[in-house]
Protein backbone atom coordinates (compact mmCIF):
# COMPACT_ATOMS: atom_id res chain seq x y z
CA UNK A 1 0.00 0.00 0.00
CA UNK A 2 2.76 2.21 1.23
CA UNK A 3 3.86 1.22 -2.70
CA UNK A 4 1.06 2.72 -4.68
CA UNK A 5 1.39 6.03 -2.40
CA UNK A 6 4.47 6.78 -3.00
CA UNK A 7 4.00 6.28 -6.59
CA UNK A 8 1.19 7.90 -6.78
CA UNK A 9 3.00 11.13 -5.06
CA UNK A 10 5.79 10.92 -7.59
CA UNK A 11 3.44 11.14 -10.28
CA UNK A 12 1.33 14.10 -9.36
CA UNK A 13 4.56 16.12 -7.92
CA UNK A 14 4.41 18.21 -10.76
CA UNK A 15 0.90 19.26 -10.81
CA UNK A 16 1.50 19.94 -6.87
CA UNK A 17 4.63 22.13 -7.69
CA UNK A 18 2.49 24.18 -10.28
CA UNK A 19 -0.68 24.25 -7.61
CA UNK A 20 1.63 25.76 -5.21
CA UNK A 21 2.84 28.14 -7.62
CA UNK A 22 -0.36 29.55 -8.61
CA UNK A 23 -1.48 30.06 -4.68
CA UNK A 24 1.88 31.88 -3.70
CA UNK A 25 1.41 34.50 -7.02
CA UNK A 26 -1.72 34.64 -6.08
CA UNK A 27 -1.00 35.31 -2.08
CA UNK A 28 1.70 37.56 -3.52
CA UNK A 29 -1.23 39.75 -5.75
CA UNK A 30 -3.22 39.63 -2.76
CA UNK A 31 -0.72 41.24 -0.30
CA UNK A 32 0.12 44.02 -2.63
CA UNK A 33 -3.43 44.96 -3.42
CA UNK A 34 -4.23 45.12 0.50
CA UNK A 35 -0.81 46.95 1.35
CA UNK A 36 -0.47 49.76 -1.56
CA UNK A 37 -1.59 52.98 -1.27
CA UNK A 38 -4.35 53.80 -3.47
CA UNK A 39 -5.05 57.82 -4.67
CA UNK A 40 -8.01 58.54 -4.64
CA UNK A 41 -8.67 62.04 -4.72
CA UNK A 42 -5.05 62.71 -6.86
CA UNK A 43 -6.75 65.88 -8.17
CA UNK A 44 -8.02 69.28 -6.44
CA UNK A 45 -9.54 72.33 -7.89
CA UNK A 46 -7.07 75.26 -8.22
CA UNK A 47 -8.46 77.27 -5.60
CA UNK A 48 -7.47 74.06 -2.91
CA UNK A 49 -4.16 73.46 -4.48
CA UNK A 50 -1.48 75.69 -5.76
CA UNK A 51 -0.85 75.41 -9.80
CA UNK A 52 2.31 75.01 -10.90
CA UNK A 53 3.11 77.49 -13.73
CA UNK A 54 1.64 75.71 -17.06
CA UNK A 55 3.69 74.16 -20.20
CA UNK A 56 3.79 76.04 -22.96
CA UNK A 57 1.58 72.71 -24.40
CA UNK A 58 -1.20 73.50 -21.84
CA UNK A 59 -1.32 76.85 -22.38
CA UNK A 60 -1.64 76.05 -26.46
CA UNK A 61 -4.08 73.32 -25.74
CA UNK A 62 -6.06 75.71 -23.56
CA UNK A 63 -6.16 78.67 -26.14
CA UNK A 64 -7.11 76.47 -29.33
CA UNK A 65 -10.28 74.87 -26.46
CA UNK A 66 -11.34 78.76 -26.22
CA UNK A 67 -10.99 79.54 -29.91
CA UNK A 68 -12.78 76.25 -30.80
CA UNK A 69 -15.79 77.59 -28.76
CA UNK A 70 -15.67 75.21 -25.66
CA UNK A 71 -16.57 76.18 -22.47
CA UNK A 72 -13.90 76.20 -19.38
CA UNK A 73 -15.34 73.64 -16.58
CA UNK A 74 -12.77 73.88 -13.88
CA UNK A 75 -8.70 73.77 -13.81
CA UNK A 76 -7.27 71.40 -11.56
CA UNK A 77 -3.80 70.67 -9.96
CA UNK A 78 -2.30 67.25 -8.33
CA UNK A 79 -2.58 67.88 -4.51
CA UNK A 80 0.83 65.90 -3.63
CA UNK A 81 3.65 66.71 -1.07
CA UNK A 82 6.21 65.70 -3.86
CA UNK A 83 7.66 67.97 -6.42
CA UNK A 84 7.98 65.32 -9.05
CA UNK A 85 4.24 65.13 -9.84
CA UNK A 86 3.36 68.70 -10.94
CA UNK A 87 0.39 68.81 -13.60
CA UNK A 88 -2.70 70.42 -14.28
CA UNK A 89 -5.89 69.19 -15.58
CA UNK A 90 -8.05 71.46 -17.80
CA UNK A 91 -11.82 70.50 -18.63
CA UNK A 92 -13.71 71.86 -21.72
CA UNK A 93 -16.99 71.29 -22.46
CA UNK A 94 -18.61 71.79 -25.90
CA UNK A 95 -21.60 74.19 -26.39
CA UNK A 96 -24.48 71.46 -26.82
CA UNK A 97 -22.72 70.00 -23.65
CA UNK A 98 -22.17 66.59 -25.22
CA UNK A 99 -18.26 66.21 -25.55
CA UNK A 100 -15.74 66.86 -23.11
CA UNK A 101 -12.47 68.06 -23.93
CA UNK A 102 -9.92 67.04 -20.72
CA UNK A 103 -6.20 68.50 -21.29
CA UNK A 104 -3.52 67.78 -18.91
CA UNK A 105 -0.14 68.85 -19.13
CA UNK A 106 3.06 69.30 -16.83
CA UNK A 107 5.70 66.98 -15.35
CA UNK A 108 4.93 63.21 -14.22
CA UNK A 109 7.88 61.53 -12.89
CA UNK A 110 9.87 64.71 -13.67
CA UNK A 111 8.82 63.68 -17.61
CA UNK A 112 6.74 66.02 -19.55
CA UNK A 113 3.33 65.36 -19.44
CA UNK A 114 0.93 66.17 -22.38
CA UNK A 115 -2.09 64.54 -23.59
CA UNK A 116 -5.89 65.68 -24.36
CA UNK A 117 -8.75 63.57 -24.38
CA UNK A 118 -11.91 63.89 -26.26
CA UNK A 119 -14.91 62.20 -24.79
CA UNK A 120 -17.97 62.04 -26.78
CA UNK A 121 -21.33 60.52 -26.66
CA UNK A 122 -21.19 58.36 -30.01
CA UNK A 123 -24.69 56.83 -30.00
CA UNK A 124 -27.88 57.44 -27.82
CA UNK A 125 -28.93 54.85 -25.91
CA UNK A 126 -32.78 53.76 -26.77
CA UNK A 127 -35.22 53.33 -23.95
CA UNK A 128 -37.92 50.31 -24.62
């Protein structure tokens, strides 16, 4: 008996190893999802917070929003301690209020930071 369970064991060993495997990446996932620090709230309007001055890229952005005819929502800035996350978020909407136009622009990991986003409502959703 003491035969057929050892050979048994020897057989499977592999498919334990790779079990055990799975369960310590997943523990490991786990573990750093509990312990890391999540932002929430990364953004504050720029009354709260105090701007840094703005890229040449978000002041372009910004002027070719106003000529375009959008509509300034709010300006925001990153509300960190840390000098090496410094950008602003700008948010445009469009006359019919339909699309949003969000430019950011600064430094992210002491990198410059520019992108704009368009965000449109591409098809209306029936109601039965």
């Amino acid at each position: 008996m003491w035969e057929a369970i050892r050979n048994l064991a020897i057989s499977f060993w592999p498919y334990v190893l790779v079990a055990a495997l799975i369960a310590f990446c997943f523990m490991v996932l786990l573990a750093v999802g509990c312990l890391e620090k999540q932002r929430i709230r990364d953004f504050e309007p720029a009354g709260a917070v105090a701007l840094p001055p703005a890229s040449p890229y978000f002041q372009a952005m910004n002027e070719a929003a106003r000529a375009l005819g959008f509509q300034l929502d709010g300006v925001f800035g990153q509300n960190r301690d840390s000098s090496t996350y410094r950008c602003c978020l700008a948010l445009w909407l469009s006359a019919d209020r339909r699309t949003l136009l969000c430019i950011g622009g600064g430094k992210l990991a002491r990198m410059n930071y520019r992108r704009t986003f368009l965000i449109s409502e591409s098809a209306r959703i029936k109601r039965w």
